[in-house]
Protein backbone atom coordinates (compact mmCIF):
# COMPACT_ATOMS: atom_id res chain seq x y z
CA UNK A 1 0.00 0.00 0.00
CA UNK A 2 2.77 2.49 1.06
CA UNK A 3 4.49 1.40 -2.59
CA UNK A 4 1.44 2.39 -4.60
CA UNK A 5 0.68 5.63 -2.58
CA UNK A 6 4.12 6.33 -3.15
CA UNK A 7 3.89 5.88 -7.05
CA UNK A 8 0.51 8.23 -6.78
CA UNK A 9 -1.94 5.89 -6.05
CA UNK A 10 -4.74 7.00 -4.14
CA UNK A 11 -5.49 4.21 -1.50
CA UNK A 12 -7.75 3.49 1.08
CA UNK A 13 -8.12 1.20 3.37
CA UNK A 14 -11.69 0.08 5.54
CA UNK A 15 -12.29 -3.25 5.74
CA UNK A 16 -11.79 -3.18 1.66
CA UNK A 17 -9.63 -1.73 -0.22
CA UNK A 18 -9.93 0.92 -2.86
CA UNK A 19 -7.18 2.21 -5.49
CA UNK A 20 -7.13 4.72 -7.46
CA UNK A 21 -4.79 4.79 -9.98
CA UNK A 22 -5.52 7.47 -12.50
CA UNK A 23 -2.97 9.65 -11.09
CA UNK A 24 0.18 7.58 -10.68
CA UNK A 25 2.70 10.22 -11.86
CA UNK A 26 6.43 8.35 -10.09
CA UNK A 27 7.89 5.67 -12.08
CA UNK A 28 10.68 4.79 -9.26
CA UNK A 29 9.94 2.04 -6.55
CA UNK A 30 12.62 3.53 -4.00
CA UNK A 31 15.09 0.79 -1.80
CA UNK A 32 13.58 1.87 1.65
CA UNK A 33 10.44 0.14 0.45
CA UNK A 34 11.81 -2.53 -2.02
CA UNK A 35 13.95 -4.30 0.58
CA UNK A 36 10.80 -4.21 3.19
CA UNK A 37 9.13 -6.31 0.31
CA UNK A 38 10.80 -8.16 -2.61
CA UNK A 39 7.94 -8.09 -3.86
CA UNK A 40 7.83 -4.24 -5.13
CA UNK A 41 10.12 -6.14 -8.14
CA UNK A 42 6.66 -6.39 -9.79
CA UNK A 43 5.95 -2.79 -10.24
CA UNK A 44 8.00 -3.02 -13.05
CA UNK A 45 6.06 -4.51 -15.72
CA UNK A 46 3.03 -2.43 -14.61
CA UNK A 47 5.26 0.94 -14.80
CA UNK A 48 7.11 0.11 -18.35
CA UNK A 49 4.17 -1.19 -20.30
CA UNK A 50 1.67 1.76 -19.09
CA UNK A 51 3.70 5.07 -19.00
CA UNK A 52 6.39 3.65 -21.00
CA UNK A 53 9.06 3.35 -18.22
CA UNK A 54 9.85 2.21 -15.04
CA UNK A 55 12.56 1.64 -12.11
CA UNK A 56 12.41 -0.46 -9.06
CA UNK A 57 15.40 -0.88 -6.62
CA UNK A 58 17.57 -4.01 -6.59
CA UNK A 59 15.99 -6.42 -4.01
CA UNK A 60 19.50 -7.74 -3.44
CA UNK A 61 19.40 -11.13 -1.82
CA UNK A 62 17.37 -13.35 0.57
CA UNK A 63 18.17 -14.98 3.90
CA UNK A 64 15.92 -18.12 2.20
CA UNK A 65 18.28 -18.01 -1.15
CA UNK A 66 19.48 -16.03 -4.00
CA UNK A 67 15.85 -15.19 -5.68
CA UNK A 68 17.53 -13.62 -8.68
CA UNK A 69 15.80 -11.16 -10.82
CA UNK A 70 17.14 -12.01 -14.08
CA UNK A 71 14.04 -13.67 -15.70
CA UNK A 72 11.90 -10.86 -14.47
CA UNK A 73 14.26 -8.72 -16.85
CA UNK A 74 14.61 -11.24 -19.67
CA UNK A 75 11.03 -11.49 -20.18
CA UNK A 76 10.71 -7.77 -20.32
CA UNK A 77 13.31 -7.43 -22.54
CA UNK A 78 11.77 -10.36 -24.98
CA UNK A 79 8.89 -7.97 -25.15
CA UNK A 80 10.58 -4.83 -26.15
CA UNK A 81 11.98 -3.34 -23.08
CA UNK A 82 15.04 -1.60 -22.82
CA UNK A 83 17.08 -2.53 -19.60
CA UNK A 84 19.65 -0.59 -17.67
CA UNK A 85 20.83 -1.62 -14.16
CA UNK A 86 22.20 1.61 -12.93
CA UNK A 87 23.16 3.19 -9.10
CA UNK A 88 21.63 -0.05 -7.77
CA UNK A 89 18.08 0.09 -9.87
CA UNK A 90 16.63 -1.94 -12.42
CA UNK A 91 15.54 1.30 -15.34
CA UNK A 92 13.28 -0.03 -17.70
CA UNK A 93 11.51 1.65 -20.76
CA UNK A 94 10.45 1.40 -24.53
CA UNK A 95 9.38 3.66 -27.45
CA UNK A 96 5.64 3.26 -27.52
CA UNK A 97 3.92 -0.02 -26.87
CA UNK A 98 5.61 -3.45 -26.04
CA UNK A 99 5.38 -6.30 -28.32
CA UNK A 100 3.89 -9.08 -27.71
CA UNK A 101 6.30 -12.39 -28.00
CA UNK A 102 6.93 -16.13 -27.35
CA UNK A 103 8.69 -16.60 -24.05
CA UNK A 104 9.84 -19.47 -22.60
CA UNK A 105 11.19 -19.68 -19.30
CA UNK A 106 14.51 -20.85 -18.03
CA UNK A 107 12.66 -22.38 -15.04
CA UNK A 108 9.32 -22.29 -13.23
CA UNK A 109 9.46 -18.37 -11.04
CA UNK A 110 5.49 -17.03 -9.90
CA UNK A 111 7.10 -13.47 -9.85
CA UNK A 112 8.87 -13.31 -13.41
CA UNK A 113 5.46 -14.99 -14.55
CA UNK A 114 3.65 -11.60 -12.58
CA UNK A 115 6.08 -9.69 -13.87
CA UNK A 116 5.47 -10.82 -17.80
CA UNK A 117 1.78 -11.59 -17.91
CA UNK A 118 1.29 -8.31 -15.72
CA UNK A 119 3.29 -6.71 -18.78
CA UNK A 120 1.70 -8.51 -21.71
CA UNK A 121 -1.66 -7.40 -20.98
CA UNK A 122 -0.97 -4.14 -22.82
CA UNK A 123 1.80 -5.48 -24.82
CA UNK A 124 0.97 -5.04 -28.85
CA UNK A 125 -0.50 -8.43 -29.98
CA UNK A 126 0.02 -11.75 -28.49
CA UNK A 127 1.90 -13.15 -25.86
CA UNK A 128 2.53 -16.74 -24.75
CA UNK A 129 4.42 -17.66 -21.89
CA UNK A 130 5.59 -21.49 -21.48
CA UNK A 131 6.78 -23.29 -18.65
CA UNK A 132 4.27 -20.57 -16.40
CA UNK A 133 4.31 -21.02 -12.58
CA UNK A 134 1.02 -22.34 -11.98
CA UNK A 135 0.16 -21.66 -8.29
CA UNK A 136 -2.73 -20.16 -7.45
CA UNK A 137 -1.72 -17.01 -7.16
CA UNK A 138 -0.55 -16.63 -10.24
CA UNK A 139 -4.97 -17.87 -11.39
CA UNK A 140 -5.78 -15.49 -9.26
CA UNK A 141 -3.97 -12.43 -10.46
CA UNK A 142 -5.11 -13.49 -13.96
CA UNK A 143 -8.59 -13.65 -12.91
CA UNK A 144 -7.87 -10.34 -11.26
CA UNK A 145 -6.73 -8.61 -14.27
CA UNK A 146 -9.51 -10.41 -17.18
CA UNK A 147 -12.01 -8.49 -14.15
CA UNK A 148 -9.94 -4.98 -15.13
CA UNK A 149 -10.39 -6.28 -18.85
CA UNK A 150 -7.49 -8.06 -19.82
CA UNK A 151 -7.79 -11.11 -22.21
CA UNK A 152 -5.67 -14.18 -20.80
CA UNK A 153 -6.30 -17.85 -21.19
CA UNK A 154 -4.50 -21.11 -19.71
CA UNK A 155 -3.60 -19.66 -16.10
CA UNK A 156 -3.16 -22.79 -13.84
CA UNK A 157 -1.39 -24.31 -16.51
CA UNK A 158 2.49 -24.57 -18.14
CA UNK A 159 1.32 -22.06 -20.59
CA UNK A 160 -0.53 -18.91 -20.52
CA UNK A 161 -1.84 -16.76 -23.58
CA UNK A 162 -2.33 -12.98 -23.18
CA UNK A 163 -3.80 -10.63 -25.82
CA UNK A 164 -2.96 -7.61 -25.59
CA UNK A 165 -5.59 -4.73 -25.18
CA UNK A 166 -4.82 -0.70 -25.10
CA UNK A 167 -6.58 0.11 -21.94
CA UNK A 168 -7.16 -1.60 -18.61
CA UNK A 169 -10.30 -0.37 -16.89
CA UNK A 170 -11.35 -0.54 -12.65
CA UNK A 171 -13.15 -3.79 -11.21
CA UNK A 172 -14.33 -4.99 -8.30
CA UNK A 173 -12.29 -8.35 -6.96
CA UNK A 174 -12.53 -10.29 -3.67
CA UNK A 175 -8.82 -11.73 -3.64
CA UNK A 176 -7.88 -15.58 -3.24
CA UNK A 177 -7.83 -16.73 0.68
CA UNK A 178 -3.98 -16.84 1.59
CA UNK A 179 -3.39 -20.90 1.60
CA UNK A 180 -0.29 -20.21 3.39
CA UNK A 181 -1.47 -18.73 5.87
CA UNK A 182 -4.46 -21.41 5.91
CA UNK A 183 -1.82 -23.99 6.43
CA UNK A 184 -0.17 -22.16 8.91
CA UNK A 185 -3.02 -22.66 11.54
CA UNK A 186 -3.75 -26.29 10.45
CA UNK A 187 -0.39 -27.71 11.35
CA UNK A 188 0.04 -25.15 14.47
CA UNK A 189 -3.78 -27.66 15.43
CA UNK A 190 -1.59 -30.53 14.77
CA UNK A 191 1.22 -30.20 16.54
CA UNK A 192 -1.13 -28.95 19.69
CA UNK A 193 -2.52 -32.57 19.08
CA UNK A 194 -5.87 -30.21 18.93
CA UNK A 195 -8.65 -29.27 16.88
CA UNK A 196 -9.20 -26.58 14.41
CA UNK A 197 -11.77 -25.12 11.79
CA UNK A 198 -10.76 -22.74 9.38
CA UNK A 199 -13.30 -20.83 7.34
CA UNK A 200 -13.50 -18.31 4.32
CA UNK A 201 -10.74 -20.84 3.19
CA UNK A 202 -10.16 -22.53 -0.50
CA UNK A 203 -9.16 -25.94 0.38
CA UNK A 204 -8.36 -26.91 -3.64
CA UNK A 205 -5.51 -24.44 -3.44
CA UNK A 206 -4.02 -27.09 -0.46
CA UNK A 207 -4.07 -30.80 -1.55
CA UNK A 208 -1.10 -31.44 -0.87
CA UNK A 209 -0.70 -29.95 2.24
CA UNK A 210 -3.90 -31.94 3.78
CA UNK A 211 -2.38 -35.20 2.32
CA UNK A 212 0.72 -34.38 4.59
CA UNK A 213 -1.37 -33.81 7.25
CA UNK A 214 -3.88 -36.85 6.71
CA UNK A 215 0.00 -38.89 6.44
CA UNK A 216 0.45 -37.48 10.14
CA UNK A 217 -2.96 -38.70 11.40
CA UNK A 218 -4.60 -35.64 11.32
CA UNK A 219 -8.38 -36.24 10.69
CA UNK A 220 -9.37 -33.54 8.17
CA UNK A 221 -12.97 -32.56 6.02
CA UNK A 222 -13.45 -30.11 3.79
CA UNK A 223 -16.21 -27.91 3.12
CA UNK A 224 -16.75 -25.45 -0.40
CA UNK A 225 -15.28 -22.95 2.08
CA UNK A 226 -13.98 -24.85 5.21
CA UNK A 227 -11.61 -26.81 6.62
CA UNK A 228 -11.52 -28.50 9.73
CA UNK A 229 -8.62 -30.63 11.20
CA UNK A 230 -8.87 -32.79 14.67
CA UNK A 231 -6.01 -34.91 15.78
CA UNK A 232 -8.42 -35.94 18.92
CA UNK A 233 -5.34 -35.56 21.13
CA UNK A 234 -3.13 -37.82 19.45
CA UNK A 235 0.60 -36.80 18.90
CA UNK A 236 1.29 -36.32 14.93
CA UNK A 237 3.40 -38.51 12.86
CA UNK A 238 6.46 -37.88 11.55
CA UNK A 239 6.13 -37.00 7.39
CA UNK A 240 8.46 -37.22 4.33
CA UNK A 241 7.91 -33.83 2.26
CA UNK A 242 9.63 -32.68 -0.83
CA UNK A 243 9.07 -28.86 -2.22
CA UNK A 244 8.44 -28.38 -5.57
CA UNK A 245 6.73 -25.32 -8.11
CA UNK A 246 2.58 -26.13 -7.80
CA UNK A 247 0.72 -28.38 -7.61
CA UNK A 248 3.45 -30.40 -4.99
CA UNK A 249 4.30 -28.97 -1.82
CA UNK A 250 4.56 -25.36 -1.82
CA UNK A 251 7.89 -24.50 0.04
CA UNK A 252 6.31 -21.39 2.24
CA UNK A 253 4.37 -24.58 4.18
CA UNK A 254 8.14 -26.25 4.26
CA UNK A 255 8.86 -24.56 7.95
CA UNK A 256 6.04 -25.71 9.59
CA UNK A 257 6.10 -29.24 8.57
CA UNK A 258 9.61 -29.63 9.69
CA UNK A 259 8.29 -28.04 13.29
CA UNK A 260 5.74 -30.58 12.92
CA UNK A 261 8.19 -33.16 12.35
CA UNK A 262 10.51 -32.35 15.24
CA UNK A 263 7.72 -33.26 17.97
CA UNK A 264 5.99 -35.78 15.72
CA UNK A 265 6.12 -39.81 16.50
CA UNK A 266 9.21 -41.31 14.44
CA UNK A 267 11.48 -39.73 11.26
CA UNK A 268 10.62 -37.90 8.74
CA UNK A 269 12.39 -36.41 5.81
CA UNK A 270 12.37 -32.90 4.33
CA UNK A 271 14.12 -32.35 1.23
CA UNK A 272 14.05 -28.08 0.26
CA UNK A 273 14.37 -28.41 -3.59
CA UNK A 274 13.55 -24.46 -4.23
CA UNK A 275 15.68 -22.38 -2.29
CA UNK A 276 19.08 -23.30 -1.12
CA UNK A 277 18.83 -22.11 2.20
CA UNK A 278 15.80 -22.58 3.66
CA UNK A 279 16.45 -25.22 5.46
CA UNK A 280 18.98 -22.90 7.30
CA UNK A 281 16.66 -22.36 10.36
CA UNK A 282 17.12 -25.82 11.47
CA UNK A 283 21.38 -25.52 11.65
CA UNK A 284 20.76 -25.12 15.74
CA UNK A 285 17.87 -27.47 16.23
């Protein structure tokens, strides 16, 4: 919120929140709020194909990994964005529209596929991106921006298709329940050996997160909007987990599964295939 105000947004903030946009008038996402969020990175795309320029600070690295930005700024350049890294800031602009093109990515990333589609929408022509992150988020933000009237097809799969339009309009959206932070309560009920229901939740967007917990004797239902977990006092068993890019096991549930694991009956296994370090947090356990 404090990014977009800063860019000229008008935001406010009451149980909803509203954004105006019409006004935006700074194309510079400053460091003093880029490194409070890595996020910000995605302002870029947004900024360049809209006023015809952007710059967002370097995030610089991650106590989790490295979390590079370079396919963020391939993709942007594969659509017709000029790219300077200068005084610590990723500069991008181009002469008039960008073009749509055929990207395909080095390796799965939900941000550089944010950054891109978030771009392509009013790139000239089409756009197709393969080997797309697929998570949920990245649906959602598509469904998000088809409501402001983009045209994109194939979100929540390897490949998404954007047509470019000149002119994005306002929309109403309710935003996808945060599955992370869903999770985050289940297992916390596990490991209490208690009992938990969690509503205005999307359970779909966590299959393999309840299998995990079903594997540690959790007994779990799920409503269109609900989930409930009850271990009836019973001390969780110890789970084998792997991360990997959606649909496996999303790596921001990785933490809590190995907290699960240290009071849980017998061994279990966590292999961190996504960043290199996150398993760092455990060196004095």
């Amino acid at each position: 919120m404090k990014l977009l105000s800063q860019l000229g947004a008008k935001v406010e903030r009451n149980g909803s929140v509203h954004i105006d946009a019409r006004d935006v008038n700074v194309f510079c996402a400053p460091y003093d709020l880029v490194k409070t969020m890595r996020a910000s990175i995605w302002a870029l795309g947004p900024l360049v194909a809209r006023f015809g320029q952007g710059q967002v600070s370097l995030p610089g690295g991650c106590t989790i990994g490295a979390r590079p930005v370079d396919l963020h700024i391939s993709g942007l350049e594969q659509l017709g964005a000029t790219i300077k890294l200068e005084e610590g800031y990723v500069k991008a602009s181009v002469d008039g529209r960008l073009k749509g093109a055929h990207i395909v990515m080095d390796k799965v990333s939900v941000g550089a596929t944010v950054t891109i589609m978030c771009a392509a929408t009013l790139a000239e022509g089409t756009t197709i991106i393969e080997n797309a992150a697929r998570e949920p988020e990245i649906v959602d933000t598509a469904n998000f921006l088809i409501t402001l009237g983009a045209k994109i097809s194939g979100q929540g799969t390897d490949r998404i298709v954007i047509e470019g339009v000149e002119r994005l309009g306002g929309g109403v959206y309710r935003v996808l329940p945060d599955r992370i932070e869903t999770g985050t309560f289940l297992v916390a009920a596990a490991i209490s050996r208690g009992k938990i229901i969690c509503r205005n939740a999307q359970p779909d967007t966590l299959d393999a997160v309840l299998a995990k917990l079903r594997d540690a004797g959790a007994d779990i239902e799920v409503g269109e909007d609900w989930i409930s977990l009850d271990m009836h006092g019973k001390r969780p068993k110890a789970v084998n987990v792997r991360t990997a890019p959606h649909p496996a096991f999303p790596t921001d549930m990785q933490a809590q599964f190995t907290l699960l694991n240290l009071v849980a009956e017998g061994t279990g296994f966590i292999t961190e295939t996504v960043f290199e370090n996150r398993l760092y947090a455990c060196a004095g356990a």
